[in-house]
Protein backbone atom coordinates (compact mmCIF):
# COMPACT_ATOMS: atom_id res chain seq x y z
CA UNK A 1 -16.84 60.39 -87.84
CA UNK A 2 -20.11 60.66 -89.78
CA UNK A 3 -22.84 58.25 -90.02
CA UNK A 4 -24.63 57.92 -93.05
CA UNK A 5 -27.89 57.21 -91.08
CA UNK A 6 -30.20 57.05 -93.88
CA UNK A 7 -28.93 54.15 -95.15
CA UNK A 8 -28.63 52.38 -92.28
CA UNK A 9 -31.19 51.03 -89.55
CA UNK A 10 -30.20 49.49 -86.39
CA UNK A 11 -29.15 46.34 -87.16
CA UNK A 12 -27.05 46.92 -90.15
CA UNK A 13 -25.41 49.66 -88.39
CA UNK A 14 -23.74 47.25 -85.34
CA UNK A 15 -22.99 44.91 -88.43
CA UNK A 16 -21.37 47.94 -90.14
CA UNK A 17 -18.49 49.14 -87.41
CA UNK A 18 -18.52 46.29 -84.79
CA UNK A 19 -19.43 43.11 -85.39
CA UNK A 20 -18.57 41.74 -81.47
CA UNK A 21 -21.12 44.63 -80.29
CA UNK A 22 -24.21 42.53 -81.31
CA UNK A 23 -23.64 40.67 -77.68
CA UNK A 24 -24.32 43.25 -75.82
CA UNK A 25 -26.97 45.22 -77.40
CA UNK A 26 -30.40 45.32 -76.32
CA UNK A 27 -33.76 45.63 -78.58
CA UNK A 28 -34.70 48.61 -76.59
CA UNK A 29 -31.28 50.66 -77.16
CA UNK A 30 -31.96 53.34 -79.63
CA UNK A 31 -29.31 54.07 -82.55
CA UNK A 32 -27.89 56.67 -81.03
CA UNK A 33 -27.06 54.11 -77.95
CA UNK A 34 -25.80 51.41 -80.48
CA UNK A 35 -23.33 54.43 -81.68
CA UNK A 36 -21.71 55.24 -78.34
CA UNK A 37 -20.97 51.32 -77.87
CA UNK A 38 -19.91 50.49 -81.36
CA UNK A 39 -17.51 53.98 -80.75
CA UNK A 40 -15.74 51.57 -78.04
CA UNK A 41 -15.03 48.25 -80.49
CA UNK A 42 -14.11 50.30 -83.80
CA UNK A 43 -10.48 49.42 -83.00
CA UNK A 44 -11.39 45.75 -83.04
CA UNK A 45 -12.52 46.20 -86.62
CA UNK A 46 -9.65 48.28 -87.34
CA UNK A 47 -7.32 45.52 -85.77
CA UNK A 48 -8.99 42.91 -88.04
CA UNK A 49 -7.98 42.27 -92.11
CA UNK A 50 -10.98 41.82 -93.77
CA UNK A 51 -15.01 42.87 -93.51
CA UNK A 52 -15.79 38.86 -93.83
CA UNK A 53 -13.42 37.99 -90.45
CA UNK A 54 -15.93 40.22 -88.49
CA UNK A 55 -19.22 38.42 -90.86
CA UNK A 56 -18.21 35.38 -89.82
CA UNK A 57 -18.56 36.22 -85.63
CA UNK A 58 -22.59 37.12 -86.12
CA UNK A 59 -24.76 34.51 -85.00
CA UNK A 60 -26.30 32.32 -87.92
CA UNK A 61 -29.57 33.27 -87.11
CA UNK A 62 -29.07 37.07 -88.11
CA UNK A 63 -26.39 36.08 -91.47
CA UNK A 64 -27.47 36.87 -95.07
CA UNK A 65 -25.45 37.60 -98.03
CA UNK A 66 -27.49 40.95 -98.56
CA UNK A 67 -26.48 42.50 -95.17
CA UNK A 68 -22.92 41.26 -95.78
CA UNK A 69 -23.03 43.05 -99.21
CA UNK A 70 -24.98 45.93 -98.09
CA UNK A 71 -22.11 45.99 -95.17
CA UNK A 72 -19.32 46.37 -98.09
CA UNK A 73 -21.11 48.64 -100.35
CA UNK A 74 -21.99 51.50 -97.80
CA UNK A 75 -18.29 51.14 -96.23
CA UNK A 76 -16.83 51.53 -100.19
CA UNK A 77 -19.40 54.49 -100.97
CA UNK A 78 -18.62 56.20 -97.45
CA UNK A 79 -15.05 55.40 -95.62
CA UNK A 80 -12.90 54.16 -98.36
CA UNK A 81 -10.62 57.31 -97.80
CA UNK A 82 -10.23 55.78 -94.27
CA UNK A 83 -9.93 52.04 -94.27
CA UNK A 84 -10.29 50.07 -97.35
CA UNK A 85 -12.02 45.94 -97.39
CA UNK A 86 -8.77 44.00 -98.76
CA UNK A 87 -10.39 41.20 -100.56
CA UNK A 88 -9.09 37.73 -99.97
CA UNK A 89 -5.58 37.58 -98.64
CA UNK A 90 -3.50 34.52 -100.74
CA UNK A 91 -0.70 34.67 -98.24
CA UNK A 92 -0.64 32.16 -95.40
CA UNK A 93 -2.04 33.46 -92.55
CA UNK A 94 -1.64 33.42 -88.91
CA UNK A 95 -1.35 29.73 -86.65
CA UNK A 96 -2.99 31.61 -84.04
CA UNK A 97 -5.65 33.46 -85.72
CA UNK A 98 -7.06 30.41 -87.88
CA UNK A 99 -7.29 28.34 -84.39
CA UNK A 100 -9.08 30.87 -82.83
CA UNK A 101 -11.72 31.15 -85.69
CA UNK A 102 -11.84 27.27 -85.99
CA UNK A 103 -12.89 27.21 -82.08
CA UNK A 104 -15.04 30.27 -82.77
CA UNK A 105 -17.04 28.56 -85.16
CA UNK A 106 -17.23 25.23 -83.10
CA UNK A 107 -19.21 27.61 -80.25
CA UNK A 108 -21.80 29.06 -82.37
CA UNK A 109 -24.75 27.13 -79.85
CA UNK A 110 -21.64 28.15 -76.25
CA UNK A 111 -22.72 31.84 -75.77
CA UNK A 112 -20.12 32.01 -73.30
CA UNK A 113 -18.11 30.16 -74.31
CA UNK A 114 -17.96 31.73 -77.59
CA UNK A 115 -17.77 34.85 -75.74
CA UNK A 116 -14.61 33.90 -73.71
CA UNK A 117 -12.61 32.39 -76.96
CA UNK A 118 -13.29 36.24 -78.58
CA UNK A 119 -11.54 38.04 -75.48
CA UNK A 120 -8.62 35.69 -76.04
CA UNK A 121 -8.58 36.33 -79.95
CA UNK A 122 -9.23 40.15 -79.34
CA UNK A 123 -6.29 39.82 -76.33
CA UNK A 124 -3.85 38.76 -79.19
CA UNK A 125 -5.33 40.71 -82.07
CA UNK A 126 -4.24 43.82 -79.32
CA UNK A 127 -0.64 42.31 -79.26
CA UNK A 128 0.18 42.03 -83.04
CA UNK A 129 -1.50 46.06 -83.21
CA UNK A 130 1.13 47.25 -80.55
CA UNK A 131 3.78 45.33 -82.09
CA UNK A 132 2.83 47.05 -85.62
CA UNK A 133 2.39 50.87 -83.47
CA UNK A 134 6.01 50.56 -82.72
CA UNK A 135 6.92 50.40 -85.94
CA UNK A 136 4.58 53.16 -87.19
CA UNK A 137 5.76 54.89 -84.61
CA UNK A 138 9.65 54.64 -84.80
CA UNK A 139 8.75 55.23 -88.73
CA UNK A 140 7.35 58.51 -88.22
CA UNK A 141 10.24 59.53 -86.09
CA UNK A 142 12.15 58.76 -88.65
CA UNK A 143 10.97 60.72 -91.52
CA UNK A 144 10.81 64.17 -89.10
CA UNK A 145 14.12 64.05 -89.17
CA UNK A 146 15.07 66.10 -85.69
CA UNK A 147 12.11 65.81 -83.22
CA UNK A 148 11.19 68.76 -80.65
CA UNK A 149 13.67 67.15 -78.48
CA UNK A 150 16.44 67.56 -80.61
CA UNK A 151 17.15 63.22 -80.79
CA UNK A 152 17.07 61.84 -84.03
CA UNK A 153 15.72 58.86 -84.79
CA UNK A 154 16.69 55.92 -88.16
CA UNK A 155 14.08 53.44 -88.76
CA UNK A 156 15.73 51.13 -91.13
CA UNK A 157 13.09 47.61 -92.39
CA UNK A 158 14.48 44.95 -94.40
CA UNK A 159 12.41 41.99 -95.95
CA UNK A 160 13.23 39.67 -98.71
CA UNK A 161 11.03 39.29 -102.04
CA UNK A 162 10.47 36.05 -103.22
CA UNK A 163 13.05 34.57 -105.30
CA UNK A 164 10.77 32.65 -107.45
CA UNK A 165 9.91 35.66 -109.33
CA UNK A 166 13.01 36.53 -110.67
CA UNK A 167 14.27 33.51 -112.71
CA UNK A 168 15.82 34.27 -115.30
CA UNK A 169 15.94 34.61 -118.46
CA UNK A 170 12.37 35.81 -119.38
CA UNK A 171 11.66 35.51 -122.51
CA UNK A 172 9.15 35.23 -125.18
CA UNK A 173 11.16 32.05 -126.45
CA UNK A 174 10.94 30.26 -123.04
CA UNK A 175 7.34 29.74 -123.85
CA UNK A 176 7.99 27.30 -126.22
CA UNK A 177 7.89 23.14 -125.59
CA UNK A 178 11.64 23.02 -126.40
CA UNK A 179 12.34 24.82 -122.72
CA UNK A 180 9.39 23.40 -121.06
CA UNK A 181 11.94 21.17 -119.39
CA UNK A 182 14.73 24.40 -118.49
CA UNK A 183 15.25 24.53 -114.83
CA UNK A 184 15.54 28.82 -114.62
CA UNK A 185 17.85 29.97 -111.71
CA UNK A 186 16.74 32.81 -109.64
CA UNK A 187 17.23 35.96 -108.36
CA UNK A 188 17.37 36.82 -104.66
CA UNK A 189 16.61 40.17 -104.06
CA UNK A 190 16.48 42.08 -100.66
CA UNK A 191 15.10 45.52 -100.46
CA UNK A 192 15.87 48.04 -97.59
CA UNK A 193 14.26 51.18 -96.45
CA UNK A 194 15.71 53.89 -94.49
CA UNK A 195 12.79 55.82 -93.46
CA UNK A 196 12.60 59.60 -94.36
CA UNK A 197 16.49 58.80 -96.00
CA UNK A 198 16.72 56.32 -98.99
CA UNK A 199 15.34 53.07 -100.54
CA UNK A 200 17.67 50.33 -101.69
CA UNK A 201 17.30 47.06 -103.39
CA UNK A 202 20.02 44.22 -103.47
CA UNK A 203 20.13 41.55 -106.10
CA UNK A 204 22.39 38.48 -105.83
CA UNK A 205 22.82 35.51 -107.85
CA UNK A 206 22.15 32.56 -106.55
CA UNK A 207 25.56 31.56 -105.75
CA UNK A 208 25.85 34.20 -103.11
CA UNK A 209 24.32 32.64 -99.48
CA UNK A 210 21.72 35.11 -98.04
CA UNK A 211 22.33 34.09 -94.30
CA UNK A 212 22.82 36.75 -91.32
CA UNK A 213 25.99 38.23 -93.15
CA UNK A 214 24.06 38.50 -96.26
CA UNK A 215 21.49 41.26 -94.37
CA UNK A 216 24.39 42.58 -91.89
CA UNK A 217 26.79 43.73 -95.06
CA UNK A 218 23.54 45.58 -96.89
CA UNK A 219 22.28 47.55 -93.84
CA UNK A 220 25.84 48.57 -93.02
CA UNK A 221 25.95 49.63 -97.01
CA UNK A 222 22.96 51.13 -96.58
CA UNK A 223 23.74 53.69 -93.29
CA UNK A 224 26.87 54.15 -95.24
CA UNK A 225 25.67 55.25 -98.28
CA UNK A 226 23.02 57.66 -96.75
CA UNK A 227 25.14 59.04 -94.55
CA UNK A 228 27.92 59.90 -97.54
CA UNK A 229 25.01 61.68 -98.93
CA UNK A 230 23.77 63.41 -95.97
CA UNK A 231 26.11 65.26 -94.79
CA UNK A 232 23.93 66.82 -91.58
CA UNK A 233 23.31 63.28 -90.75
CA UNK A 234 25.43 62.13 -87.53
CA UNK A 235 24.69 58.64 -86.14
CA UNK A 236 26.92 59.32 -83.57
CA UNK A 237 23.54 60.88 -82.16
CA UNK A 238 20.86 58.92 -83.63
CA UNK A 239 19.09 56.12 -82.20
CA UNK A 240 19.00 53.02 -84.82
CA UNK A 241 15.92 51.18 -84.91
CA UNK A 242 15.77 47.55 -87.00
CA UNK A 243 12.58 46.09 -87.97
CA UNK A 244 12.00 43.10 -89.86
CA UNK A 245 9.39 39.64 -89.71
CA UNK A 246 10.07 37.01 -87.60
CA UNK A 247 12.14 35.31 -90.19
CA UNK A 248 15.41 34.45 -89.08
CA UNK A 249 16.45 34.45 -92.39
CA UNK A 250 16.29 38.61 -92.42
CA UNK A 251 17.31 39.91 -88.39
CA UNK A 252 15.75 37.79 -85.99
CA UNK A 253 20.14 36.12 -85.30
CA UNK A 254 22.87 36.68 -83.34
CA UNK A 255 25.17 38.57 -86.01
CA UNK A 256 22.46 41.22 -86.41
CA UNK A 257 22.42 42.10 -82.17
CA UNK A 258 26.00 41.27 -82.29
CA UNK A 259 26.53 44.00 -85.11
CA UNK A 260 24.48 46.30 -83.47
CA UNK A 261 26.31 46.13 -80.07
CA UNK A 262 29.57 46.96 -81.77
CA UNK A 263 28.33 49.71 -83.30
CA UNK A 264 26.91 50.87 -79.88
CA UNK A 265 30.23 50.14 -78.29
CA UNK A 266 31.92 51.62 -81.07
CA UNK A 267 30.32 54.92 -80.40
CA UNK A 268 29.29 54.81 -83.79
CA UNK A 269 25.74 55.12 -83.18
CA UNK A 270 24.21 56.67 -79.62
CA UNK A 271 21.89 53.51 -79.51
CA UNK A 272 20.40 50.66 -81.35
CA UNK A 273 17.34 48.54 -81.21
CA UNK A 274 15.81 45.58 -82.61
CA UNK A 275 12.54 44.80 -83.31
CA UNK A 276 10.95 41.71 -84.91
CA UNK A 277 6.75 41.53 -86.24
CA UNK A 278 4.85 38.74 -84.73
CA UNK A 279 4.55 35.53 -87.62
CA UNK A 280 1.75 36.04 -89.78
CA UNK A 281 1.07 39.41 -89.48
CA UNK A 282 4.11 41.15 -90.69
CA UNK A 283 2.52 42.63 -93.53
CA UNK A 284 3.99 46.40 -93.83
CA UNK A 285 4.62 48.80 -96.53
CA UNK A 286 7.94 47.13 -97.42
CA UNK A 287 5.28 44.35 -98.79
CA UNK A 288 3.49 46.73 -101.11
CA UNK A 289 6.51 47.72 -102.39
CA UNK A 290 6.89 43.86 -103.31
CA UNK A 291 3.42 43.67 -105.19
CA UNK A 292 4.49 46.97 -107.25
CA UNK A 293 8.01 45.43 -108.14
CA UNK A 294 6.40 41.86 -109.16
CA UNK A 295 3.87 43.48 -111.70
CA UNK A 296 6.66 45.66 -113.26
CA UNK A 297 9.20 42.70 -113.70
CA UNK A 298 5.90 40.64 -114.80
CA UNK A 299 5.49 43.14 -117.55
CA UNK A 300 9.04 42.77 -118.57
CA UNK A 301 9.50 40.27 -121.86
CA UNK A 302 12.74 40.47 -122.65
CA UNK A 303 14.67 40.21 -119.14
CA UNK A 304 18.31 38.11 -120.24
CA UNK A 305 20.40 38.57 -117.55
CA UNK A 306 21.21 39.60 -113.73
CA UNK A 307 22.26 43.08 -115.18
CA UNK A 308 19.07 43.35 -117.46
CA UNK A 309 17.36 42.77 -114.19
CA UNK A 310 19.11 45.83 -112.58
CA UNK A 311 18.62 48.14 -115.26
CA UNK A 312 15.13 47.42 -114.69
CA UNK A 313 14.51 47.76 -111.53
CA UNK A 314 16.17 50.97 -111.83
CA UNK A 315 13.67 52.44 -113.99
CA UNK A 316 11.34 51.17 -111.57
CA UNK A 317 12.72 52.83 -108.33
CA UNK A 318 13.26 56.19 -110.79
CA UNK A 319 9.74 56.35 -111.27
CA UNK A 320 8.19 59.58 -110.48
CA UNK A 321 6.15 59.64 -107.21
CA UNK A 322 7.74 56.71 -106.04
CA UNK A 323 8.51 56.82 -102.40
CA UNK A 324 8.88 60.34 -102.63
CA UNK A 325 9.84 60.48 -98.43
CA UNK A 326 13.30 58.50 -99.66
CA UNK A 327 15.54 61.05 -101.38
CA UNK A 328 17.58 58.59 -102.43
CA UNK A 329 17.47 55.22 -103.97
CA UNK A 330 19.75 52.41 -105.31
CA UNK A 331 19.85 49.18 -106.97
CA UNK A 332 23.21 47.60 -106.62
CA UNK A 333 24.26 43.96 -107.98
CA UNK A 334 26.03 42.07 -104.33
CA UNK A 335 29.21 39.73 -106.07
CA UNK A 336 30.30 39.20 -102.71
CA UNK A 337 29.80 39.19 -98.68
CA UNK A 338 32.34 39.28 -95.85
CA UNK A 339 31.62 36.76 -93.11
CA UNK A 340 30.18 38.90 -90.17
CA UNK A 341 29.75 36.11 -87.78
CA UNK A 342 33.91 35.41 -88.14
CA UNK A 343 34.09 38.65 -87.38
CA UNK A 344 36.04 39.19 -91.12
């Protein structure tokens, strides 16, 4: 990695890639010194959301606005391409994290104590990154279709989108004083992505329960309808991987294991596994996806209907350049589920 040196002197280079390496830097160590530690804590920074978590760990006696800025200005200029400063998350965030940052900031005068709470928020930093390389991981598998071994691997991530922003109907009309009283029902919408294979979406009305038979009858949908479609596709020989949050709203249940084991049993699949993202830091590119899909239906006026809905999000999932590593994609309207965990 390059160092834009010029711009930087000592200081506002530790500041720049590792914020926890200002505790163990001398005065006397040289830059290039400073470089070969900060080398070792650049995965804390990349483990980390935002610029202004890492800010907020340098002692007040060294903290200005201008080295924060400077901080943000050199990292846009230089490593955007790399790693790009999210601003202000408005998502709620981790339990964990925000206790460990409220003791962090009740230490700032306990050196070593301070010092001991960051290995502990560092230790579990380290366990929400593995948890998120597994699903990279399984991900990339995935979309390479057969690996050297000759195993195949189908990464399949399911996540909700909030219902609140599909009420319907949107209108220019509903603006008015005469509906300011209209109680809008929603929309629940569920989007799945078979990695390297196909990208569905699944929109209910809100008469339809979305419980563990709700996600159980899509993802079976959804291996069915990719594997009508790909014919060279034999699950017989693939190991299934699930991801999902720790909602168990989406896979974290009984019907979801229970429905894999069958299929396992079955001999339907070779083998299946389950994986669940720690709470508050479940953010993936299933999310993204969700931030695209709001905008769109936000620039919708004239939505009337459930069906209006799906035409619309079919345009949106048609749209060139849109997750172009999913041959194929869906929007399908759910009328009905059949009760998985009564084994209907």
């Amino acid at each position: 990695m390059s160092i834009p040196t010029s711009r930087l002197d000592g200081r506002f280079f530790v500041g720049f890639l590792g914020w926890s390496s200002l505790f163990r830097f001398g005065a006397q160590d040289s830059l290039q010194t400073m470089a070969s530690k900060v080398a070792l804590e650049i995965n804390f920074f990349l483990k980390c959301s935002m610029a202004v978590d890492h800010f907020s760990l340098i002692p007040r006696v060294i903290k200005d606005q201008g080295l924060y800025d400077g901080v943000v200005e050199v990292w846009e200029e230089c490593y955007r391409d790399r790693l790009l400063i999210r601003p202000r998350s408005q998502h709620s965030k981790c339990s964990q994290c925000i206790r460990h940052k409220l003791v962090l900031a009740k230490l700032r005068k306990n050196i070593p104590a301070r010092r001991a709470q960051l290995l502990l928020y560092t230790a579990h930093l380290d366990k929400q990154y593995l948890d998120r390389t597994i699903y990279w991981r399984n991900r990339a598998k995935s979309r390479e279709k057969t690996l050297e071994d000759g195993s195949r691997t189908v990464c399949l991530t399911i996540d909700s989108v909030d219902h609140s922003k599909f009420a319907f109907p949107r209108s220019a009309a509903m603006s008015s004083k005469d509906y300011s009283t209209f109680i809008r029902p929603t929309l629940g919408v569920t989007c799945i992505i078979v990695h390297g294979y196909g990208f569905f979406l699944y929109i209910s009305e809100p008469a339809i329960p979305h419980d563990s038979s709700w996600s159980t009858d899509i993802l079976s949908h959804s291996l069915n309808f990719v594997c009508e479609r790909e014919p060279e596709l034999e699950l017989r020989a693939c190991h299934v991987k699930l991801h999902g949050d720790n909602s168990s709203k989406e896979l974290k249940h009984n019907t979801a294991c229970r429905w894999l084991g069958a299929l396992c049993l079955g001999r339907r699949i070779r083998t299946g596994e389950l994986n669940c993202l720690q709470s508050g830091h479940s953010h993936e590119d299933i999310d993204q996806v969700f931030s695209g899909l709001a905008r769109f239906v936000e620039g919708q006026a004239e939505l009337h209907t459930p069906d209006d809905f799906v035409e619309a999000l079919k345009t949106f999932v048609a749209t060139p350049g849109f997750r172009p590593f999913e041959p194929h994609k869906g929007v399908f309207k759910v009328d009905q589920i059949r009760f998985w965990f009564l084994g209907h």
